[in-house]
N, C-alpha and C. Protein backbone atom coordinates (compact mmCIF):
# COMPACT_ATOMS: atom_id res chain seq x y z
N UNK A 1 89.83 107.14 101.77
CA UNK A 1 89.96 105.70 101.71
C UNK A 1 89.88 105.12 103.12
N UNK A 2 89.31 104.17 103.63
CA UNK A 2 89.17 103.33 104.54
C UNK A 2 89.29 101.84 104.29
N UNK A 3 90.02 101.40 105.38
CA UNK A 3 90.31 99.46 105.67
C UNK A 3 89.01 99.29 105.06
N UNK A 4 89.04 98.09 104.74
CA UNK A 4 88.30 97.16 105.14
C UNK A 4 87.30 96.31 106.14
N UNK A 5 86.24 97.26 106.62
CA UNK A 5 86.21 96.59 107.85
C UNK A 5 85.08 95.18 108.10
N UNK A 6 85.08 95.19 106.90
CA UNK A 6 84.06 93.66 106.81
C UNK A 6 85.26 92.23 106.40
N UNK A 7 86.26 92.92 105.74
CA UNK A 7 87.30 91.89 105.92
C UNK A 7 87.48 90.66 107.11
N UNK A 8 88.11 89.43 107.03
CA UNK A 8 87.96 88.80 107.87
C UNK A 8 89.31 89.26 108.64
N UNK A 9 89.92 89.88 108.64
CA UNK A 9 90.98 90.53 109.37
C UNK A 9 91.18 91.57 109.42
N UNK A 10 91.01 92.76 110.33
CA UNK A 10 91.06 94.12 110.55
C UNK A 10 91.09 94.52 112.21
N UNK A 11 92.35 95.49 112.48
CA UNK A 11 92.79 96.10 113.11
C UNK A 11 92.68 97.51 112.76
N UNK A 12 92.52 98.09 114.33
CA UNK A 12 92.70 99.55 114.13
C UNK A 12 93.43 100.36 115.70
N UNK A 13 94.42 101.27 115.76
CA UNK A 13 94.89 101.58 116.81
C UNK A 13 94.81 102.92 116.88
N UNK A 14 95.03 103.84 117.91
CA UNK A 14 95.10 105.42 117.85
C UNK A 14 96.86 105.44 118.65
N UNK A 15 97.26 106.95 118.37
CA UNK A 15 98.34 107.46 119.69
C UNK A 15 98.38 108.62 119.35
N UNK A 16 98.38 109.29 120.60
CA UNK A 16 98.50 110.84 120.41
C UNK A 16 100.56 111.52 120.61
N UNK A 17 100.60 112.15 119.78
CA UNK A 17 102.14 112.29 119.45
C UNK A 17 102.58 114.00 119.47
N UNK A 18 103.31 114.00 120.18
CA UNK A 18 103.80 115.59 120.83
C UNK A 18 104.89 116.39 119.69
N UNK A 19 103.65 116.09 118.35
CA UNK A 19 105.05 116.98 117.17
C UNK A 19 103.58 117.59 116.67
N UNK A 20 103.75 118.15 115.62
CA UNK A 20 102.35 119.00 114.60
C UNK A 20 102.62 117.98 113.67
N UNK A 21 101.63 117.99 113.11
CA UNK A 21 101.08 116.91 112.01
C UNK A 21 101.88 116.83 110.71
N UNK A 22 102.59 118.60 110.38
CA UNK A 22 103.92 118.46 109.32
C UNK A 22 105.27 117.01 109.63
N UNK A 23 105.18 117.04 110.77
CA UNK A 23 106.42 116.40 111.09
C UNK A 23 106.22 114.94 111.45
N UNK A 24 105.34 114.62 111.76
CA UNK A 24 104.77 113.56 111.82
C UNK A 24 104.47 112.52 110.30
N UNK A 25 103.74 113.73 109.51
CA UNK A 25 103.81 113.33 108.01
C UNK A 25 105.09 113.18 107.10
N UNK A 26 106.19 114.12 107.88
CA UNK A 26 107.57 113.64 107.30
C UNK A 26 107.90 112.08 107.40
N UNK A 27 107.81 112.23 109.14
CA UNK A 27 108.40 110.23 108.97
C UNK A 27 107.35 109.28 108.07
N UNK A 28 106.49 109.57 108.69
CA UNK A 28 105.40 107.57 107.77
C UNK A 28 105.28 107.78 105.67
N UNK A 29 105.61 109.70 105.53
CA UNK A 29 105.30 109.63 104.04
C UNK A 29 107.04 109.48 103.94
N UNK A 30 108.25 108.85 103.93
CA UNK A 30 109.33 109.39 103.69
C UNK A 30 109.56 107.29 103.49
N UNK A 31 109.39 107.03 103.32
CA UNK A 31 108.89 105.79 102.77
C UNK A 31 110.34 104.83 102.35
N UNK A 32 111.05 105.47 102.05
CA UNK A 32 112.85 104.85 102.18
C UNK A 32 113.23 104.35 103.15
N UNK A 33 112.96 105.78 104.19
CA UNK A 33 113.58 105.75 105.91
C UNK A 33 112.79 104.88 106.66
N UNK A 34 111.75 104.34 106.41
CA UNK A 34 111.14 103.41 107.17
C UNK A 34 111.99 102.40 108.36
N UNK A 35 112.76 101.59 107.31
CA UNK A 35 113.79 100.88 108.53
C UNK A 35 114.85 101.64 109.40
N UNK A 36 114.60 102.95 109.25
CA UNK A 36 115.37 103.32 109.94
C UNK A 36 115.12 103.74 111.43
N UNK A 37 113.95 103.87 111.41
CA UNK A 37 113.23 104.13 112.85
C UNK A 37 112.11 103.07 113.64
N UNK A 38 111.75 102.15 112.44
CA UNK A 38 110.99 100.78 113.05
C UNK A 38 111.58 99.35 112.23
N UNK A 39 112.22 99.03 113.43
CA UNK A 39 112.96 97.43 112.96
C UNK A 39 112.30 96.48 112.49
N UNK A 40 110.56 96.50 112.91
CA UNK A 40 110.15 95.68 111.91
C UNK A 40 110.17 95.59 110.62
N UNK A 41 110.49 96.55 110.14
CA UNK A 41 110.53 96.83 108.63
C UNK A 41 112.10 96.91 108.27
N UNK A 42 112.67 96.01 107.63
CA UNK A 42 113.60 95.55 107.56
C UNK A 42 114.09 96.79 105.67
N UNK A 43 113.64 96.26 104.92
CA UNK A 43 113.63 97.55 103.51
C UNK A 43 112.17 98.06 103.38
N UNK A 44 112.88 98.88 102.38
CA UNK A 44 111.74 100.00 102.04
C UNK A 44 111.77 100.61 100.91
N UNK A 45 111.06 100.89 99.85
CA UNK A 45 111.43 101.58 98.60
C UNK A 45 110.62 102.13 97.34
N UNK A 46 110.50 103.07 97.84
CA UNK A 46 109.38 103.83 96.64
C UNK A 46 110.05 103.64 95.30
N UNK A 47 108.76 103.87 94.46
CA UNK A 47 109.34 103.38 93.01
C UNK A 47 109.11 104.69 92.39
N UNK A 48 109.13 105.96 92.55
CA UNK A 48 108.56 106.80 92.00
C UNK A 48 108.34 108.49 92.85
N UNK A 49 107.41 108.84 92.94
CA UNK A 49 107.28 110.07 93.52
C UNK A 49 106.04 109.73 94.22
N UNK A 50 105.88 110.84 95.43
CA UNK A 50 105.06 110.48 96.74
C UNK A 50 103.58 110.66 96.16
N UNK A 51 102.94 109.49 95.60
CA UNK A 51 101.93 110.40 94.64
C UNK A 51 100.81 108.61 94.61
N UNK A 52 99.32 109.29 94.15
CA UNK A 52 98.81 107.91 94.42
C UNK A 52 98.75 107.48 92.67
N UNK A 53 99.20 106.58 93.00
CA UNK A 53 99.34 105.72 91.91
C UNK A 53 101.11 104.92 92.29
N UNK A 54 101.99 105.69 92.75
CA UNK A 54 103.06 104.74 92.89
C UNK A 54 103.12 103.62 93.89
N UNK A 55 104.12 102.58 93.38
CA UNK A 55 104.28 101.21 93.93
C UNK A 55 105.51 101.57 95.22
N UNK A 56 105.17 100.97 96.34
CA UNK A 56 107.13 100.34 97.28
C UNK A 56 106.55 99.23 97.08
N UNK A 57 108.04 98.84 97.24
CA UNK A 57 108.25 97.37 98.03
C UNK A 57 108.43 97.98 99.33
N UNK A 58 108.50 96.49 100.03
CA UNK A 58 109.19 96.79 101.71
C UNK A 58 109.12 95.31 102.19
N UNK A 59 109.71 95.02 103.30
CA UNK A 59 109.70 94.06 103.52
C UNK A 59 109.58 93.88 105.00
N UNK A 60 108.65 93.01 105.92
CA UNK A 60 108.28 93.21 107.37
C UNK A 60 107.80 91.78 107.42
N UNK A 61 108.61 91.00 108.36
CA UNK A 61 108.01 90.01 108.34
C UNK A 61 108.67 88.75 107.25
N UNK A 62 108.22 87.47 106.69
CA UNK A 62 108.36 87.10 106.43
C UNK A 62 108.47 86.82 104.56
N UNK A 63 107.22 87.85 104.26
CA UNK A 63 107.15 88.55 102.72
C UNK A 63 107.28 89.63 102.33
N UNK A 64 108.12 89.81 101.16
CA UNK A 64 108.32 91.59 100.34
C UNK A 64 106.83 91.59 99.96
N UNK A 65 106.44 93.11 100.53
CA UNK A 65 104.99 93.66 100.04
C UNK A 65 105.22 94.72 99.11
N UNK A 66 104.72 94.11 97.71
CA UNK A 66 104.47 95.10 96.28
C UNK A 66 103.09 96.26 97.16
N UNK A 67 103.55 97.26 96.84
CA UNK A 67 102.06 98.31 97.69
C UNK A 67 101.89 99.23 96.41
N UNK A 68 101.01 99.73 96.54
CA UNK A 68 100.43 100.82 95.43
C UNK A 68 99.78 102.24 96.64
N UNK A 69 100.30 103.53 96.34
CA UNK A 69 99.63 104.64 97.55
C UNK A 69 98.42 104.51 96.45
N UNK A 70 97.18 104.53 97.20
CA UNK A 70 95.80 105.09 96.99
C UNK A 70 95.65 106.26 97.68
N UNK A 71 96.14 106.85 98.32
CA UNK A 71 95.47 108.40 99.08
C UNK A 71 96.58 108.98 99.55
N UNK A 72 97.16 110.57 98.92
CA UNK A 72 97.82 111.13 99.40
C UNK A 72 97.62 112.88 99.77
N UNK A 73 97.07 112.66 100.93
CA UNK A 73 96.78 114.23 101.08
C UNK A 73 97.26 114.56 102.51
N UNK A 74 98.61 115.12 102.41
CA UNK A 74 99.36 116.20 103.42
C UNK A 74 98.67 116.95 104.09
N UNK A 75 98.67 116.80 105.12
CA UNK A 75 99.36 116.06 106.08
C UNK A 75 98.48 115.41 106.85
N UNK A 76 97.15 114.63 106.17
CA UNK A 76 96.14 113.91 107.32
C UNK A 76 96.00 112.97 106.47
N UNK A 77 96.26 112.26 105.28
CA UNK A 77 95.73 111.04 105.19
C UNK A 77 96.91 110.06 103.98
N UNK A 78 97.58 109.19 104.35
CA UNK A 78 98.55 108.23 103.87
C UNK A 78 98.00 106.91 103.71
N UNK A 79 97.50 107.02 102.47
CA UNK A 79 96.55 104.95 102.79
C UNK A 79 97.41 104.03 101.37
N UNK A 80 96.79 102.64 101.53
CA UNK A 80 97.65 102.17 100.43
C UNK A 80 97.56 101.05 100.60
N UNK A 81 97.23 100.17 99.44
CA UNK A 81 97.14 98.31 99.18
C UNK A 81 98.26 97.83 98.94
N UNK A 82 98.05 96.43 98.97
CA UNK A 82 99.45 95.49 98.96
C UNK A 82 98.80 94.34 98.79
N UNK A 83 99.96 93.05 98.32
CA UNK A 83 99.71 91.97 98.31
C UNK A 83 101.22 91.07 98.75
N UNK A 84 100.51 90.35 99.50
CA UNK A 84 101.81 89.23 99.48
C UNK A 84 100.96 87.94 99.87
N UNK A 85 101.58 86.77 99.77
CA UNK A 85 101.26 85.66 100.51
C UNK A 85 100.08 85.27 100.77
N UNK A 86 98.83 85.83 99.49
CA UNK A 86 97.25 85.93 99.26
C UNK A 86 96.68 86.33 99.84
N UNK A 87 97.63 87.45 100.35
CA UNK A 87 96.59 88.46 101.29
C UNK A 87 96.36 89.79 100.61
N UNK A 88 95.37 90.63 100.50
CA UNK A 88 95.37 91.85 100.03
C UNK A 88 94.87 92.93 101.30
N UNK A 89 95.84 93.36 101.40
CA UNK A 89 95.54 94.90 102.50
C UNK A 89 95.36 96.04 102.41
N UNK A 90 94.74 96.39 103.50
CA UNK A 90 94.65 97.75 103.19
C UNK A 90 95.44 98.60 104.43
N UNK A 91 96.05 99.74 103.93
CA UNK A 91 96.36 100.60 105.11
C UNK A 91 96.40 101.58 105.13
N UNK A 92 95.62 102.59 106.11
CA UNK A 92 95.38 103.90 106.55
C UNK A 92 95.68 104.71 107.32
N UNK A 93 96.39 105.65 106.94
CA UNK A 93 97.27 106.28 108.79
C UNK A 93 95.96 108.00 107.99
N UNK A 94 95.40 108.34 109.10
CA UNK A 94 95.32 109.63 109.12
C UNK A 94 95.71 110.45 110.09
N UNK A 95 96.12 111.35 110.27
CA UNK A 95 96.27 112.63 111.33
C UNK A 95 95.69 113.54 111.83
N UNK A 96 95.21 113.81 112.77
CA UNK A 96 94.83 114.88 112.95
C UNK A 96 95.37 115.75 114.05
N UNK A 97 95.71 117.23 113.90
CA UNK A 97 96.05 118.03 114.46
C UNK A 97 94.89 117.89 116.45
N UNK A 98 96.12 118.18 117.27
CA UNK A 98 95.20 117.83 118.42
C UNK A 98 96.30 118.89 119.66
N UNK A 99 95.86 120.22 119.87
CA UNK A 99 96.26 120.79 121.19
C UNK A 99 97.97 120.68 121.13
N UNK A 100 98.39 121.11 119.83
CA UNK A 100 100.38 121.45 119.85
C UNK A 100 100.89 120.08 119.32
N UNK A 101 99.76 118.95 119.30
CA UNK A 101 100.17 117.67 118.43
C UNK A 101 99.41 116.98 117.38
N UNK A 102 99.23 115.78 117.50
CA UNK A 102 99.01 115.43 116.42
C UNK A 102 98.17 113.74 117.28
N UNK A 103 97.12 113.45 116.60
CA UNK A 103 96.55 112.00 116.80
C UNK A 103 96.46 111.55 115.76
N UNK A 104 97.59 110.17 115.49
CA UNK A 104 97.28 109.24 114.25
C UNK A 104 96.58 108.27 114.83
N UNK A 105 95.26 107.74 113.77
CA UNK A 105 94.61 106.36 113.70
C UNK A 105 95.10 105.91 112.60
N UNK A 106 95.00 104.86 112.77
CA UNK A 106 95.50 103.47 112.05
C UNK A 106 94.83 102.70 111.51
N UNK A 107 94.47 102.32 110.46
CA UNK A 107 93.89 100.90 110.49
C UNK A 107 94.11 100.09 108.88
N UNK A 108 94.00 98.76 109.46
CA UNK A 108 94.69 97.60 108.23
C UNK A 108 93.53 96.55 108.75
N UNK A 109 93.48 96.57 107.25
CA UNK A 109 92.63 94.98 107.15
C UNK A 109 93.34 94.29 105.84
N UNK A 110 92.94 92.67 106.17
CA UNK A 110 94.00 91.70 105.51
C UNK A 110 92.81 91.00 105.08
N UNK A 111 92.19 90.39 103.52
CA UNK A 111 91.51 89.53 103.01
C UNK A 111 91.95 88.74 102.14
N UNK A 112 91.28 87.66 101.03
CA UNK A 112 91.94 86.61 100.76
C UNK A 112 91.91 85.24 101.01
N UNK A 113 92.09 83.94 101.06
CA UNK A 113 92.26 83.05 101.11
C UNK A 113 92.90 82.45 102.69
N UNK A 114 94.19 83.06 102.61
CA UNK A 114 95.15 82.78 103.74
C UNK A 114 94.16 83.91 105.09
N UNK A 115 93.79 84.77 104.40
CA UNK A 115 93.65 85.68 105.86
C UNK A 115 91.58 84.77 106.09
N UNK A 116 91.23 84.43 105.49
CA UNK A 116 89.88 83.56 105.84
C UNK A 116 90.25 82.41 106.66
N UNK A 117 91.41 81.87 105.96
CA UNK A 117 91.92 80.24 106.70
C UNK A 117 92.53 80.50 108.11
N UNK A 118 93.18 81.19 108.23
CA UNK A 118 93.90 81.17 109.35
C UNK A 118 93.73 82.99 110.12
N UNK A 119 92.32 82.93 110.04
CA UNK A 119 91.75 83.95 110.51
C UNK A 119 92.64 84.71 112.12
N UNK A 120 92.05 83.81 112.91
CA UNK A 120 92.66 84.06 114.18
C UNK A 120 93.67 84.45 114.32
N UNK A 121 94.80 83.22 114.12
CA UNK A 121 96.28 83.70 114.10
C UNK A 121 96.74 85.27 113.27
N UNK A 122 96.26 85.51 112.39
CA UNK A 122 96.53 86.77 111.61
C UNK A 122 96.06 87.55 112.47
N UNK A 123 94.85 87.30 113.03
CA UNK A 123 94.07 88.80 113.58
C UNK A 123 95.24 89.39 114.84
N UNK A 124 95.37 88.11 115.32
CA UNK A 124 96.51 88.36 116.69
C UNK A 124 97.77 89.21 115.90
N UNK A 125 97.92 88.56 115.02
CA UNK A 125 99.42 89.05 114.32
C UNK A 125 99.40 90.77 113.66
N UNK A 126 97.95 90.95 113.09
CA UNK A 126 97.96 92.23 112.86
C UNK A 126 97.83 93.10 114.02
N UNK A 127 96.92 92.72 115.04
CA UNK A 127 97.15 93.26 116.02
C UNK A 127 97.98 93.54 117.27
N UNK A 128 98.95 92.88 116.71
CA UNK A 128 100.52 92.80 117.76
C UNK A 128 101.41 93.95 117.09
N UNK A 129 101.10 94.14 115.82
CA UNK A 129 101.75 94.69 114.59
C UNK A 129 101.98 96.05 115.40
N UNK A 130 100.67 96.65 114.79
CA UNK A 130 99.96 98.48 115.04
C UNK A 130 100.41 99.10 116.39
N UNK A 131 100.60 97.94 117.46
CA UNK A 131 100.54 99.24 118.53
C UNK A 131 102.29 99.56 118.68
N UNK A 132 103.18 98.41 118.74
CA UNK A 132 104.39 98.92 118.45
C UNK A 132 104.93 99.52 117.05
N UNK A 133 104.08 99.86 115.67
CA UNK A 133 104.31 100.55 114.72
C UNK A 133 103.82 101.66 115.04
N UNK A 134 102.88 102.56 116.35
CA UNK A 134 102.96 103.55 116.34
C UNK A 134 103.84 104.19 117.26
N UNK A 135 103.92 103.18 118.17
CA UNK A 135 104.53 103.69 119.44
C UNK A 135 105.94 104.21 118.82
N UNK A 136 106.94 103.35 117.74
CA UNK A 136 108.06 103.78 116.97
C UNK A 136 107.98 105.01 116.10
N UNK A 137 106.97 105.48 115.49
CA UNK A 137 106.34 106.72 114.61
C UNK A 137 106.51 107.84 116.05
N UNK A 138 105.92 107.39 117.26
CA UNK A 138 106.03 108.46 118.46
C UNK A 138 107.44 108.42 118.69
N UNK A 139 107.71 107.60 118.62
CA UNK A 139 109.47 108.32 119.34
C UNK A 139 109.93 109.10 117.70
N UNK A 140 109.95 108.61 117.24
CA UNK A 140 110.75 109.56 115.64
C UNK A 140 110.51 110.84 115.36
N UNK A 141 108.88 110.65 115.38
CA UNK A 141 107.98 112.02 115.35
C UNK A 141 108.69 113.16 116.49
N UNK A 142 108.80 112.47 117.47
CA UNK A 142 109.00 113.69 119.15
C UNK A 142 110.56 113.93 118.67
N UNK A 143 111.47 112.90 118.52
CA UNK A 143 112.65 112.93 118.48
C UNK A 143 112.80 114.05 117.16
N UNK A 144 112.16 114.21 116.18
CA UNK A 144 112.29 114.90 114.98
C UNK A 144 112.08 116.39 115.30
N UNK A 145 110.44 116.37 116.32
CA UNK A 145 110.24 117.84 116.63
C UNK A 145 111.25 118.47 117.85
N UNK A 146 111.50 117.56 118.70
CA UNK A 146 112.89 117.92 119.28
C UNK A 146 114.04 118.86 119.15
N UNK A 147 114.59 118.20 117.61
CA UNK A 147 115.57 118.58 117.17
C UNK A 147 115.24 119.82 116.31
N UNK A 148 114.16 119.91 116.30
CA UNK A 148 114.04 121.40 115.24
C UNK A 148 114.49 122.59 115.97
């Protein structure tokens, strides 16, 4: 699965992260704990088992996002739609194993009504988003392989 990239809103970021790709896939697939390691994300809550077809909520920002996983394959690819506030997104973390770590890319695109109208401002906003949502995945990730 891949963003959107003809969407009128799409971001994409990389970071390379000093854990193996198991542990890395613990934090972003563990989908409860979310607020517990990035404050933007205030709740979090799978409805089901780590599997594509189930729904979270979560909440970041100003709207609860209903999400559905579309792609779940351990430990390189976590993707998944949403809607809130007439936007429909997409989001993609893959992994890949890289020299004792791990490089996640990123990418989200936002379409819709609201994300056509107020193009700009969103684009800034998704892209303010990604680089401190990975940089928080890097400290959890290191802090996790740390402690092993």
């Amino acid at each position: 699965m891949e963003a959107n990239y003809s969407a009128p809103v799409v971001a994409s970021d990389q970071i390379d992260i000093d854990a193996d790709p198991a542990t890395v896939w613990g934090v972003i697939s563990s989908i409860d704990t979310w607020p517990s390691w990035n404050p933007a994300i205030k709740t979090a809550s799978l409805n089901g088992p780590l599997a594509e077809g189930t729904t979270f909520r979560w909440k970041a920002g100003p709207g609860t996002v209903t999400s559905t996983l579309r792609q779940v394959t351990p430990p390189q690819v976590l993707a998944w739609t949403g809607r809130t506030l007439g936007i429909k997104a997409v989001h993609v973390y893959r992994l890949e194993p890289r020299e004792g770590g791990t490089v996640v890319y990123t990418a989200e695109s936002w379409e819709g009504l609201t994300a056509r109208l107020m193009r700009r401002s969103m684009q800034r906003q998704l892209e303010n988003a990604l680089r401190p949502g990975l940089e928080r995945l890097k400290e959890e990730s290191e802090r996790r392989a740390r402690s092993h």
